[in-house]
N, C-alpha and C. Protein backbone atom coordinates (compact mmCIF):
# COMPACT_ATOMS: atom_id res chain seq x y z
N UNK A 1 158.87 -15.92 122.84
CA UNK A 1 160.27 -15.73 122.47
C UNK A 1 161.15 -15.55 123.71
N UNK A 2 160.46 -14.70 124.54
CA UNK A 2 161.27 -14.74 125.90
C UNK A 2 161.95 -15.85 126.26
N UNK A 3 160.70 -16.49 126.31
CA UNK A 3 160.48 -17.78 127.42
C UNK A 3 161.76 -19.00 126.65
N UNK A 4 161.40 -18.82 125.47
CA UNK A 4 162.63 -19.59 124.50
C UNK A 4 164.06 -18.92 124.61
N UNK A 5 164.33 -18.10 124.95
CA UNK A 5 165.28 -17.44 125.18
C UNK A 5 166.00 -17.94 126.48
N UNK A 6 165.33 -17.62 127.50
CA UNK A 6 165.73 -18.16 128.72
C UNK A 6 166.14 -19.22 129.03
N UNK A 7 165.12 -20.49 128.33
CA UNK A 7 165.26 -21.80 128.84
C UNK A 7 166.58 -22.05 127.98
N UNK A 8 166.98 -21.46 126.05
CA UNK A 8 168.18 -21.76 125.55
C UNK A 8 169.89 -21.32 126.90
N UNK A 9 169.43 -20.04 127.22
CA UNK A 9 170.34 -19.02 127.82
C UNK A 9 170.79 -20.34 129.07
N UNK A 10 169.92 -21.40 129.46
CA UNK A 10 169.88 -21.40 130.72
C UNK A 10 170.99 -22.76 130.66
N UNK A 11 170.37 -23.48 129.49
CA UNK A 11 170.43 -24.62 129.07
C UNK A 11 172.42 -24.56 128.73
N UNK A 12 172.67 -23.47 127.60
CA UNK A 12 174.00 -23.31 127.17
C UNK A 12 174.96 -23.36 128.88
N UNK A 13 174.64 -22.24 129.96
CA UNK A 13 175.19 -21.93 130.77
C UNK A 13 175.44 -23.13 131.86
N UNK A 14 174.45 -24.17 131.79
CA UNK A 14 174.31 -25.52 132.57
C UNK A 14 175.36 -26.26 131.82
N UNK A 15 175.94 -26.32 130.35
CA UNK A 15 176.75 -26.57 129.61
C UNK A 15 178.14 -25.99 129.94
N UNK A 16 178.37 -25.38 130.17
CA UNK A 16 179.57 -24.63 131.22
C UNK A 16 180.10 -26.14 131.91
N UNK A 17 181.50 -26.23 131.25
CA UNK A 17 182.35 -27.55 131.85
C UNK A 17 182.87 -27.00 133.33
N UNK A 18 182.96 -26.79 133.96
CA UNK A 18 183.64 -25.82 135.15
C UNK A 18 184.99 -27.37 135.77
N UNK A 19 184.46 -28.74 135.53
CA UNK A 19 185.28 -29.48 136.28
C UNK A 19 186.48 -29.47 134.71
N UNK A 20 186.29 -29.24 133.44
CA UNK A 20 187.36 -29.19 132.87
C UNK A 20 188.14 -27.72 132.51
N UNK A 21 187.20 -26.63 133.13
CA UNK A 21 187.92 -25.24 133.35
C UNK A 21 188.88 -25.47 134.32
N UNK A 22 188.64 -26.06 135.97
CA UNK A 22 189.48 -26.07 136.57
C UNK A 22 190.61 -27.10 136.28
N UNK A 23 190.67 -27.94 135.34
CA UNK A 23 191.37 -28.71 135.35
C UNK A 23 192.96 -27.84 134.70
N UNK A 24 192.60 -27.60 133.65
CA UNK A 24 192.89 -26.77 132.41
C UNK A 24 193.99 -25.92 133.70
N UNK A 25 192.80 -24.98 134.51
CA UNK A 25 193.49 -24.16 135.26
C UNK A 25 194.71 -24.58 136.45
N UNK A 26 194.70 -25.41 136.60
CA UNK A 26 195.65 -25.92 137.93
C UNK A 26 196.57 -27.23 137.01
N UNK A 27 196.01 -27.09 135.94
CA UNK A 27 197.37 -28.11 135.13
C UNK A 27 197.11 -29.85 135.32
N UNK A 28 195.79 -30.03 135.54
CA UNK A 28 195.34 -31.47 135.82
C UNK A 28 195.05 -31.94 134.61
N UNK A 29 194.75 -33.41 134.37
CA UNK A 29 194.64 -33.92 133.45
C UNK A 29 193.27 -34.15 132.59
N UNK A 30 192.44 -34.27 131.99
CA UNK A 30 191.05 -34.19 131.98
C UNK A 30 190.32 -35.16 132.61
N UNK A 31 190.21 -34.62 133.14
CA UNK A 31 188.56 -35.79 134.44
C UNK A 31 188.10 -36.80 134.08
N UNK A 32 187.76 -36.95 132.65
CA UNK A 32 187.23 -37.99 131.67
C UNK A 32 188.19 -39.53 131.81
N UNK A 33 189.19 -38.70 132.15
CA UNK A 33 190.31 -40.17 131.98
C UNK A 33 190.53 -40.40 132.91
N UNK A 34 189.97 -40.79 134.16
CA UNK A 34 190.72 -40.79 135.65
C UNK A 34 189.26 -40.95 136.50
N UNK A 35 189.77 -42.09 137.43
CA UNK A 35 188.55 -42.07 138.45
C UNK A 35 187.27 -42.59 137.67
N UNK A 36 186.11 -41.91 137.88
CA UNK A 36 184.94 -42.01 137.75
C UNK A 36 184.69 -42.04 136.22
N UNK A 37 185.65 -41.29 135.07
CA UNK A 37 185.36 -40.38 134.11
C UNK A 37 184.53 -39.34 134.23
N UNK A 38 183.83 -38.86 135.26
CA UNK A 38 182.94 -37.80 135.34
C UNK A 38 183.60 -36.50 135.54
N UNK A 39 183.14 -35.73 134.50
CA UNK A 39 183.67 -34.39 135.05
C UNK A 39 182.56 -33.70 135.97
N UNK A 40 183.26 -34.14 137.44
CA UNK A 40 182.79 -33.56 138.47
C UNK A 40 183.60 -32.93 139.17
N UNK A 41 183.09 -32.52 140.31
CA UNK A 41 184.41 -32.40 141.67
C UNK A 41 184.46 -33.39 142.23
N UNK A 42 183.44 -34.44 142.49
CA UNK A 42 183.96 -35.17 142.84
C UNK A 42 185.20 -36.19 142.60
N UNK A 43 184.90 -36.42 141.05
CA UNK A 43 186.11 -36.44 140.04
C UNK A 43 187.23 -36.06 140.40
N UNK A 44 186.86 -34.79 140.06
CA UNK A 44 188.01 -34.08 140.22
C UNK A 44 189.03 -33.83 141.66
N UNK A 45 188.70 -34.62 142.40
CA UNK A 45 189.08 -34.47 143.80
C UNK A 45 189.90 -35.30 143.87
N UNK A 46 189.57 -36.73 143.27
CA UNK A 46 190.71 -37.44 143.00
C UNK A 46 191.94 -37.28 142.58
N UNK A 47 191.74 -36.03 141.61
CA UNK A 47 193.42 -35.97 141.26
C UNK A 47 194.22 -35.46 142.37
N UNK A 48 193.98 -35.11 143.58
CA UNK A 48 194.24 -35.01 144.60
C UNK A 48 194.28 -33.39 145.26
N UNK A 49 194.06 -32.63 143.87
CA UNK A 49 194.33 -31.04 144.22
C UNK A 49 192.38 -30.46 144.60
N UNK A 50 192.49 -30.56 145.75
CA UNK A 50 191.49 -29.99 146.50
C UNK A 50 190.98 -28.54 145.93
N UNK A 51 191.41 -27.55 145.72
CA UNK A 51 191.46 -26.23 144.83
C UNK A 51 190.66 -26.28 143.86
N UNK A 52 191.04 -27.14 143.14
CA UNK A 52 190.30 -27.70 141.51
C UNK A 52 189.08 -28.13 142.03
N UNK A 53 189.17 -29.32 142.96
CA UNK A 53 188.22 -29.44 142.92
C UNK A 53 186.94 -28.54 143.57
N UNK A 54 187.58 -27.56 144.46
CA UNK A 54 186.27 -26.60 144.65
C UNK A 54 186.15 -25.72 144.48
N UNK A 55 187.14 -25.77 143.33
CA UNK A 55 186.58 -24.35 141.89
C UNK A 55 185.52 -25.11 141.75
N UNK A 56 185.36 -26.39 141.08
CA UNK A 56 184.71 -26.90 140.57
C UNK A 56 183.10 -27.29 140.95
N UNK A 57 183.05 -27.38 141.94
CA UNK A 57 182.41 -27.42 143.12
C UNK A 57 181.26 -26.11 142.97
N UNK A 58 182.05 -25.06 143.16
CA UNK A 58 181.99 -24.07 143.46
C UNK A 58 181.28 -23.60 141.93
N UNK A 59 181.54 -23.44 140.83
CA UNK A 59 181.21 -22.92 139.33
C UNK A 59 180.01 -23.86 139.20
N UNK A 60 179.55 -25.02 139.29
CA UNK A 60 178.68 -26.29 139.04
C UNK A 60 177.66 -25.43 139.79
N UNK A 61 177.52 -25.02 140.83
CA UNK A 61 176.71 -24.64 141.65
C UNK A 61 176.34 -23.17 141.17
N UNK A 62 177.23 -22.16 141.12
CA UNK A 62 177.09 -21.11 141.17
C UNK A 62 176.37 -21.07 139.18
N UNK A 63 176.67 -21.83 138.81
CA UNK A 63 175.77 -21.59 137.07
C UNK A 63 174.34 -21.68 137.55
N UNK A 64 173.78 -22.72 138.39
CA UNK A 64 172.70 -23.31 138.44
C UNK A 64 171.59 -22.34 139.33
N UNK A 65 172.31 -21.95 140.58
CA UNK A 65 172.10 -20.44 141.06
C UNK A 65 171.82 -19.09 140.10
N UNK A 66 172.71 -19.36 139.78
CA UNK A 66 172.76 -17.72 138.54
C UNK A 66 171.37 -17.80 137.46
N UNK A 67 171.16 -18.84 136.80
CA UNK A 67 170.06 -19.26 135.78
C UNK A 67 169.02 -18.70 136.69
N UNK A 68 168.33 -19.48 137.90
CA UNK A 68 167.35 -19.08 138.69
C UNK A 68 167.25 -17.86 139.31
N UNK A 69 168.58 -17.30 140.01
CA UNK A 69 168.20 -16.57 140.10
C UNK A 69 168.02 -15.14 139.19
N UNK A 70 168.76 -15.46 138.14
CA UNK A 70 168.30 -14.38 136.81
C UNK A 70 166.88 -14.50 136.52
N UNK A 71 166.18 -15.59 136.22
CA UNK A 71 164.83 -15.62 136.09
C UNK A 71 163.92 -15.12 136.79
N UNK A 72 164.35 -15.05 137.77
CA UNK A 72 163.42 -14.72 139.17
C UNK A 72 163.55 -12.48 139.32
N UNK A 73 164.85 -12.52 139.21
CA UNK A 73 165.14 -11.32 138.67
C UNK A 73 164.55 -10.33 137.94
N UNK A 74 164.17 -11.30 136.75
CA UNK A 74 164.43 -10.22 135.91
C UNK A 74 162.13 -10.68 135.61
N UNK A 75 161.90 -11.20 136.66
CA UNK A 75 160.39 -11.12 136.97
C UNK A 75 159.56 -12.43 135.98
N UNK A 76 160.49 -13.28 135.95
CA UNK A 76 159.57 -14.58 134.61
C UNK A 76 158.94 -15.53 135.64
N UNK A 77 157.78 -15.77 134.88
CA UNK A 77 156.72 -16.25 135.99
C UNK A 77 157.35 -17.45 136.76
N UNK A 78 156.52 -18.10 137.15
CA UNK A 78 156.75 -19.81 138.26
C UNK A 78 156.99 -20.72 137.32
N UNK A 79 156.36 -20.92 136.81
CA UNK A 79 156.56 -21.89 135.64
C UNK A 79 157.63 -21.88 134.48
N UNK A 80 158.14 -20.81 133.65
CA UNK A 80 158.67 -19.99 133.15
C UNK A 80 160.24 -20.37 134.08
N UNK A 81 160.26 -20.10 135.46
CA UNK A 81 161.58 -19.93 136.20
C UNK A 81 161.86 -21.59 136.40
N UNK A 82 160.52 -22.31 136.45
CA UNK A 82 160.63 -24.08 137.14
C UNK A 82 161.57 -24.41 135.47
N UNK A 83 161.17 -24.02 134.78
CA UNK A 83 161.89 -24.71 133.45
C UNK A 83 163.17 -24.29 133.14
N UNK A 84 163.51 -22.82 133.46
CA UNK A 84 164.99 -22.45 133.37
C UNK A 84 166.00 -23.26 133.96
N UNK A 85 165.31 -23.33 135.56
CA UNK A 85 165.92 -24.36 136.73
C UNK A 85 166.44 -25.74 135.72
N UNK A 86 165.05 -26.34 135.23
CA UNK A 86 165.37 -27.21 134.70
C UNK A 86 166.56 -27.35 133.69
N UNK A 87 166.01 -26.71 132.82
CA UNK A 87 167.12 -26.05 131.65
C UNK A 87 168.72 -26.10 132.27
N UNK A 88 169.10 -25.47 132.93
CA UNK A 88 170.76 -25.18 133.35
C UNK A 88 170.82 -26.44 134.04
N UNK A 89 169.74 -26.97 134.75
CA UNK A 89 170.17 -28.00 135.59
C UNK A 89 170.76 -29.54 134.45
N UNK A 90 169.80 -29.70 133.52
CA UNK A 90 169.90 -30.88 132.32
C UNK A 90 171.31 -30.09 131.24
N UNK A 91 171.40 -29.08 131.13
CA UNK A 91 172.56 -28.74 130.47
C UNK A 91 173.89 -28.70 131.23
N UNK A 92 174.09 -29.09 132.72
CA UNK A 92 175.06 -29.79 133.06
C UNK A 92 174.93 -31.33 132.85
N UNK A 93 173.93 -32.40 133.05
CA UNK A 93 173.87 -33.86 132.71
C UNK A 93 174.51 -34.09 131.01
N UNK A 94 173.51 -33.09 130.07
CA UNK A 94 174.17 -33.48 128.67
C UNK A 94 174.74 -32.12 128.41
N UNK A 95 175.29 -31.61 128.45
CA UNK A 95 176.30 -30.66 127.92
C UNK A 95 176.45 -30.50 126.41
N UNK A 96 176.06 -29.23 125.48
CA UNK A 96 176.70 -29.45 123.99
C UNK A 96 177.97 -29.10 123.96
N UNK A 97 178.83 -28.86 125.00
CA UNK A 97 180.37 -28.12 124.36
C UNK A 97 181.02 -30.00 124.96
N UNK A 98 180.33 -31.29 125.53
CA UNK A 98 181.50 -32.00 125.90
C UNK A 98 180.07 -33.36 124.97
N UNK A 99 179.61 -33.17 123.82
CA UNK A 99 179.11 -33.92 123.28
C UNK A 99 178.14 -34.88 123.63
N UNK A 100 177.19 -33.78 125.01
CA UNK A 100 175.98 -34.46 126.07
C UNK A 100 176.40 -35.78 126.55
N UNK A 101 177.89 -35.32 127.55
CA UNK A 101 178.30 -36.58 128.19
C UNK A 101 178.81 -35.70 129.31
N UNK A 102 177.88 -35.30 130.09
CA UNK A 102 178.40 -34.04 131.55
C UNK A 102 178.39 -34.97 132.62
N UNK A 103 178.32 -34.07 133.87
CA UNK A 103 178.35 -34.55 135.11
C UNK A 103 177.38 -35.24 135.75
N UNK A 104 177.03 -35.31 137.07
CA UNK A 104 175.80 -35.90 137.40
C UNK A 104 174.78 -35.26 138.35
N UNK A 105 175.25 -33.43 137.94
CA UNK A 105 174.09 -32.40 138.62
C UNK A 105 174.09 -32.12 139.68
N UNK A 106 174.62 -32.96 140.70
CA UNK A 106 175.05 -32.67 142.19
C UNK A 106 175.05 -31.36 142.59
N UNK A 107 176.04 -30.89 142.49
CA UNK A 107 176.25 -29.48 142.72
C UNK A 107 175.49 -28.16 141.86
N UNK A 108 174.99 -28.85 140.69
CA UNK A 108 174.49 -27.57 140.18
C UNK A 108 172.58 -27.96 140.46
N UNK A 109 172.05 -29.11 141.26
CA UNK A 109 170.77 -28.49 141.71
C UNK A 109 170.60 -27.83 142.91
N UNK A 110 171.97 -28.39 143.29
CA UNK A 110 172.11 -27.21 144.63
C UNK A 110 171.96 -25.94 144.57
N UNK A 111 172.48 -25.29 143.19
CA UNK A 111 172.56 -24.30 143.16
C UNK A 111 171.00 -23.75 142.77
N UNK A 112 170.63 -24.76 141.86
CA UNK A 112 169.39 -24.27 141.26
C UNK A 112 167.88 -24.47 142.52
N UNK A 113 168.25 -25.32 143.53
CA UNK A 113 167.35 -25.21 144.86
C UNK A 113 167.55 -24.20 145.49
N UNK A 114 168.97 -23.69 145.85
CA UNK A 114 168.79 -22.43 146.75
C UNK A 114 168.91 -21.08 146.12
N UNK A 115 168.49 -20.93 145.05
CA UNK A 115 168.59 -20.24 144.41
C UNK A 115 166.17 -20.09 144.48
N UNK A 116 165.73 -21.11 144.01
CA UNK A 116 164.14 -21.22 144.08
C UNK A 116 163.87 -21.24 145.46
N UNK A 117 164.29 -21.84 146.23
CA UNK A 117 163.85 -21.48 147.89
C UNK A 117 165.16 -22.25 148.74
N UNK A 118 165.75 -21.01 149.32
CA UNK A 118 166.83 -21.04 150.24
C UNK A 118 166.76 -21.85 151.06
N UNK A 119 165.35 -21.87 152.36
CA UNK A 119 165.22 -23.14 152.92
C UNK A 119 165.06 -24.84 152.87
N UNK A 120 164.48 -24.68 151.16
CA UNK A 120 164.30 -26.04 150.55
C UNK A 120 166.15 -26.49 150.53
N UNK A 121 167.05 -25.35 149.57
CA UNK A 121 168.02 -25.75 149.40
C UNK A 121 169.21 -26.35 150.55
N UNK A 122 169.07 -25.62 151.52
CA UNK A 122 169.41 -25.61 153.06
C UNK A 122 169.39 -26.79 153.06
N UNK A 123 167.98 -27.21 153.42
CA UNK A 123 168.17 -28.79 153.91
C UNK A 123 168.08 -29.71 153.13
N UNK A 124 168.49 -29.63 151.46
CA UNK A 124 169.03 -30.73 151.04
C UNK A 124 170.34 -30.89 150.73
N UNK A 125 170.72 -29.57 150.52
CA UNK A 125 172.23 -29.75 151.49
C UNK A 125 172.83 -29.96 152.79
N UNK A 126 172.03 -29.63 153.34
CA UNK A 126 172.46 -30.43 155.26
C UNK A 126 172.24 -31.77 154.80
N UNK A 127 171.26 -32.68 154.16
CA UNK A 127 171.45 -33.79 154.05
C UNK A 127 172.19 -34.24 153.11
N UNK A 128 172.87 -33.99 151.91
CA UNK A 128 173.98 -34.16 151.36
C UNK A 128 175.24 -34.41 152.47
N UNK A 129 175.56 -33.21 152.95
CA UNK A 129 176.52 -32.77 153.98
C UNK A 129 176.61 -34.02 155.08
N UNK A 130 175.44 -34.08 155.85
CA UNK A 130 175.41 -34.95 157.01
C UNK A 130 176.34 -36.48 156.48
N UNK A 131 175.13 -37.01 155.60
CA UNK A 131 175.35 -38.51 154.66
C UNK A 131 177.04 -38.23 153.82
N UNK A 132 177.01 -37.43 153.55
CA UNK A 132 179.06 -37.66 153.22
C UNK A 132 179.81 -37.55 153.86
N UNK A 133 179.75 -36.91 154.64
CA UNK A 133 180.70 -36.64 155.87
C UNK A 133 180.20 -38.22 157.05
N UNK A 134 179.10 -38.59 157.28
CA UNK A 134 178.87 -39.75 157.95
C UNK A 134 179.89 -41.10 157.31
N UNK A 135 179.31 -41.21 156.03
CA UNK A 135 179.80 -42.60 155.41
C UNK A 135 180.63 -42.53 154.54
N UNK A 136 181.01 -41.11 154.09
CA UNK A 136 181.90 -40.94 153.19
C UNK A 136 181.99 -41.41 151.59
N UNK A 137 180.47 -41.50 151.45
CA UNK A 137 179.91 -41.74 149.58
C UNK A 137 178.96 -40.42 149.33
N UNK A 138 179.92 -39.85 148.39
CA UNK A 138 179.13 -39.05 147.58
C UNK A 138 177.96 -39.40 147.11
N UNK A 139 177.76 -40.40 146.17
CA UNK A 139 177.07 -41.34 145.75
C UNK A 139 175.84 -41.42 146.62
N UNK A 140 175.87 -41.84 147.30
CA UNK A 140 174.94 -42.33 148.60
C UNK A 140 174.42 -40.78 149.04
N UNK A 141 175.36 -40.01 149.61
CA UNK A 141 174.50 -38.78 149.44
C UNK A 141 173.81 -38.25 148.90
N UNK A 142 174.27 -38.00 147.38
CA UNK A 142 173.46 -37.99 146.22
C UNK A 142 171.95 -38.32 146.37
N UNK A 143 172.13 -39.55 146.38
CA UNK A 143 170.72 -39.92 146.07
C UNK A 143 170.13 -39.83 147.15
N UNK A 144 170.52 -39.75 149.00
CA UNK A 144 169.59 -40.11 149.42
C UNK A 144 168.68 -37.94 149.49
N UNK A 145 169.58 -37.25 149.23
CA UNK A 145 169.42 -36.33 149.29
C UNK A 145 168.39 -35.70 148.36
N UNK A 146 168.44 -36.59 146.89
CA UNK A 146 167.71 -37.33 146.18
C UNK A 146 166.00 -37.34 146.20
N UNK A 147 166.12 -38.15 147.03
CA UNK A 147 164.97 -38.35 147.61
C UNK A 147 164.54 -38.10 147.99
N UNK A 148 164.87 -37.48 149.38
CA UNK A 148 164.41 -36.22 150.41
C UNK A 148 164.02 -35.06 149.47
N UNK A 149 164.68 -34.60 149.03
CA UNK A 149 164.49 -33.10 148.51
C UNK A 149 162.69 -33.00 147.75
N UNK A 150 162.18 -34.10 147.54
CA UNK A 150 160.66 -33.74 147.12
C UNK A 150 159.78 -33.55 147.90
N UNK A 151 160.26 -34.47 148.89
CA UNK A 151 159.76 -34.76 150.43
C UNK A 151 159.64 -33.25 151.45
N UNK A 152 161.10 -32.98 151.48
CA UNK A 152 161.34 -31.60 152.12
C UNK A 152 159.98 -30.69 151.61
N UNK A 153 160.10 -30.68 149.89
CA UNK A 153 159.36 -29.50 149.39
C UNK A 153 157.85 -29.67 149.53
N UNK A 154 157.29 -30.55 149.44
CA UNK A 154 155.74 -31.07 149.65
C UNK A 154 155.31 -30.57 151.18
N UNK A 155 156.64 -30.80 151.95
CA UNK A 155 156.38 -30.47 153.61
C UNK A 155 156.00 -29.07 153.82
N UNK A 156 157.28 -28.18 153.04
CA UNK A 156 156.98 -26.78 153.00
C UNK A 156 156.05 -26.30 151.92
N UNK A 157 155.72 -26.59 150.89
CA UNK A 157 154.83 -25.95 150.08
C UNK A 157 153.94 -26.98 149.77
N UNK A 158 153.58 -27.99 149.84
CA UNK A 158 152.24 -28.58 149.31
C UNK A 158 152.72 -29.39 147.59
N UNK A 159 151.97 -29.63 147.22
CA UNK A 159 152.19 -29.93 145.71
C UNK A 159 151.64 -29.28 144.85
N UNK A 160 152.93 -28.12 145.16
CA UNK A 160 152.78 -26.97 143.79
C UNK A 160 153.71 -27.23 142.67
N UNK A 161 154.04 -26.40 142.31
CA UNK A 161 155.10 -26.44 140.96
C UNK A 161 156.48 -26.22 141.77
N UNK A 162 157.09 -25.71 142.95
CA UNK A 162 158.02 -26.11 143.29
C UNK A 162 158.55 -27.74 143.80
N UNK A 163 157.60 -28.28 143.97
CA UNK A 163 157.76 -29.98 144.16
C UNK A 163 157.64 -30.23 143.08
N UNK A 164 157.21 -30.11 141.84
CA UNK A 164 157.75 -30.55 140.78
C UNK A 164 158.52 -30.76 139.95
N UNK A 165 159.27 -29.40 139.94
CA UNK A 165 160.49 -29.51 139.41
C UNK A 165 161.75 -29.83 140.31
N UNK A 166 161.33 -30.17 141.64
CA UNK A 166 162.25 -30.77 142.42
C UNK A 166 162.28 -31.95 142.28
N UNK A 167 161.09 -33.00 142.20
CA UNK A 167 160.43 -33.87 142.14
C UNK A 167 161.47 -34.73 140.59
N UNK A 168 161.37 -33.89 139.56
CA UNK A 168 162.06 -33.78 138.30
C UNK A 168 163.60 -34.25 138.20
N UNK A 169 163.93 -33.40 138.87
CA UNK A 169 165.27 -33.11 138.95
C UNK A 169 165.88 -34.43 140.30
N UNK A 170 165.37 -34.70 141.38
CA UNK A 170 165.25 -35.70 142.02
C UNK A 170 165.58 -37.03 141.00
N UNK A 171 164.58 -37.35 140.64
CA UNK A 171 164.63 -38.44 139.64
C UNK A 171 165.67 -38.60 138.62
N UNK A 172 165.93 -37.63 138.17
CA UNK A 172 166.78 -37.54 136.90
C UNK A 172 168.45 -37.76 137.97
N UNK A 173 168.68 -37.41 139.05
CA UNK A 173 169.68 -37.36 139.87
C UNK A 173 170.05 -39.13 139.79
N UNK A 174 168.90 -39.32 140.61
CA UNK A 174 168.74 -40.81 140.95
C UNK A 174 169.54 -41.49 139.70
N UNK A 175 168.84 -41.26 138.73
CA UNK A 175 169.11 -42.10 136.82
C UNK A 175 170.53 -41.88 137.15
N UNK A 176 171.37 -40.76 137.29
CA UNK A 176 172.13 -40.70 136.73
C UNK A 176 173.38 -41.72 137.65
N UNK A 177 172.81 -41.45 138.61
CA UNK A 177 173.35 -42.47 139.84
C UNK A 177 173.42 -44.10 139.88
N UNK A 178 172.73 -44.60 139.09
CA UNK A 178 172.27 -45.85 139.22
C UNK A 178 173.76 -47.03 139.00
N UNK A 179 174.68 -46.65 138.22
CA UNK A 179 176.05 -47.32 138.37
C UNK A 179 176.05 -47.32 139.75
N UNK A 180 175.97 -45.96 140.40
CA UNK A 180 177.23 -46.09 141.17
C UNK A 180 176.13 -46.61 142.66
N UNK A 181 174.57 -46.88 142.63
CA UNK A 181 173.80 -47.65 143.56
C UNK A 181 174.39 -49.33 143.47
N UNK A 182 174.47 -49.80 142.13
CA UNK A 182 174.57 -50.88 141.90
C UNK A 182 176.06 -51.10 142.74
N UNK A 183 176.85 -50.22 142.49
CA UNK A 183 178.40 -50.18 143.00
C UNK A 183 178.32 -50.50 144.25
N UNK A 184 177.58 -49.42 144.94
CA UNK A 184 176.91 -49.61 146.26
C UNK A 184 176.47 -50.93 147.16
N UNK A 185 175.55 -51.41 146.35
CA UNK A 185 175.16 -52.35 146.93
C UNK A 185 176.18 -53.44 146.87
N UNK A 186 176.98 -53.52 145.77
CA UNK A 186 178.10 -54.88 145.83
C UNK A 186 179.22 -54.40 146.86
N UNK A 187 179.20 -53.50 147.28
CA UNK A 187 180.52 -53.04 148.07
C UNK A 187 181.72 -52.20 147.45
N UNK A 188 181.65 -52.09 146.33
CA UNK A 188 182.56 -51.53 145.14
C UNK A 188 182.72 -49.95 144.92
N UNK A 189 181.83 -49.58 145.80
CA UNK A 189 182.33 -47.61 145.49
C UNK A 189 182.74 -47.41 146.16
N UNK A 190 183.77 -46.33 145.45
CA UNK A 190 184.97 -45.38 145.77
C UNK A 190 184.36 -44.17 146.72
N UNK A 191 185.28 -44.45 148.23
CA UNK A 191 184.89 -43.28 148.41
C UNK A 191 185.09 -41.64 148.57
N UNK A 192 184.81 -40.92 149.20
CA UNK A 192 184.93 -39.42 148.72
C UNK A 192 186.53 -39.38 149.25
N UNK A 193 187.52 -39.09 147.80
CA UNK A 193 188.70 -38.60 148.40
C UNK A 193 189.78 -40.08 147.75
N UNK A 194 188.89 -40.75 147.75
CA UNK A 194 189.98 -42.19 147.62
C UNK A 194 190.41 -41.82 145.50
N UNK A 195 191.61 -41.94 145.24
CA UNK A 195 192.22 -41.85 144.00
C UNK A 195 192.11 -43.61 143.48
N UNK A 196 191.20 -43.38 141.95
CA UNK A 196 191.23 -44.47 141.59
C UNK A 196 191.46 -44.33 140.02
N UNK A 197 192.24 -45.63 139.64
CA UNK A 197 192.60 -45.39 138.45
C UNK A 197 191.74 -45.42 137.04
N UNK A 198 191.86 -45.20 136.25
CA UNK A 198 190.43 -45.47 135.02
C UNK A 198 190.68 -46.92 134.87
């Protein structure tokens, strides 16, 4: 019952719109209709108010953090905590309050990596960081960060259950990405900051 408890608790809170809280809050229009349609920050950056977008930024992350590190907290085993992770992390992708049509997790496995191991999370955000700020695609960061992040964890821990649910969550990143690879490769994505119309 616990354990069902947690993964629901974790799942609702990953459901937490935060890119249409801030919208709401700074008087923007809904994310859905503009740009990407994603309610992201990245999204949301487009409408041009920087603020919003790293409320947004900022709440995406900090849910995904909070889930893990409540689990870890409040003493629920490895396995038990790998699924909560999971849990908040997939209840931002499908969301029940926006009819399991959410964001694309970015920011909230960040939260849910450095939240399970600080150093894992570290450096898949330095490589997020590096790759957007280099080429200026979210997108491209995304995934290659993506990728790395199983890599990173196998380096530091072996293939335990923390490479797995990184491993997990990796993949599911990638999926959700795959428009915007294809975008990629034709030359066609928007990049971080550029306002585009729906």
């Amino acid at each position: 019952m616990q354990t069902a408890l947690a993964i629901v608790a974790a799942y609702l809170l990953g459901s937490v719109p935060f890119a249409m809280i801030s919208s709401k809050l700074f008087g923007l229009a809904d994310p859905r209709t503009y740009g990407s349609g994603n309610p992201g920050a990245t999204n949301v950056l487009r409408s041009g108010n920087k603020k919003a977008a790293l409320l947004t930024l900022l709440g995406d992350a900090l849910k995904g953090w909070l889930a893990v590190f409540g689990a870890l907290h409040y003493g629920l085993s490895d396995t038990v905590t790998g699924l909560v992770g999971l849990a908040v992390f997939f209840g931002h992708l499908y969301p029940v309050f926006l009819k399991f049509k959410g964001g694309k997790g970015v920011a909230t496995a960040a939260g849910v990596l450095l939240a399970l191991d600080p150093g894992l999370g570290l450096a898949v955000l330095g490589t997020w960081i590096f790759i957007a700020v280099a080429f200026r695609y979210s997108s491209l960061a995304a995934v290659l960060a993506a990728m790395l992040a199983p890599v990173y964890s196998a380096l530091m821990h072996g293939a335990d259950h923390p490479t797995l649910v990184v491993g997990i969550i990796g993949m599911a990143l990638i999926g959700k990405h795959w428009p915007n690879i294809q975008r990629l490769l034709a030359g066609q994505e928007a990049k971080i900051g550029s306002k585009k119309k729906a």
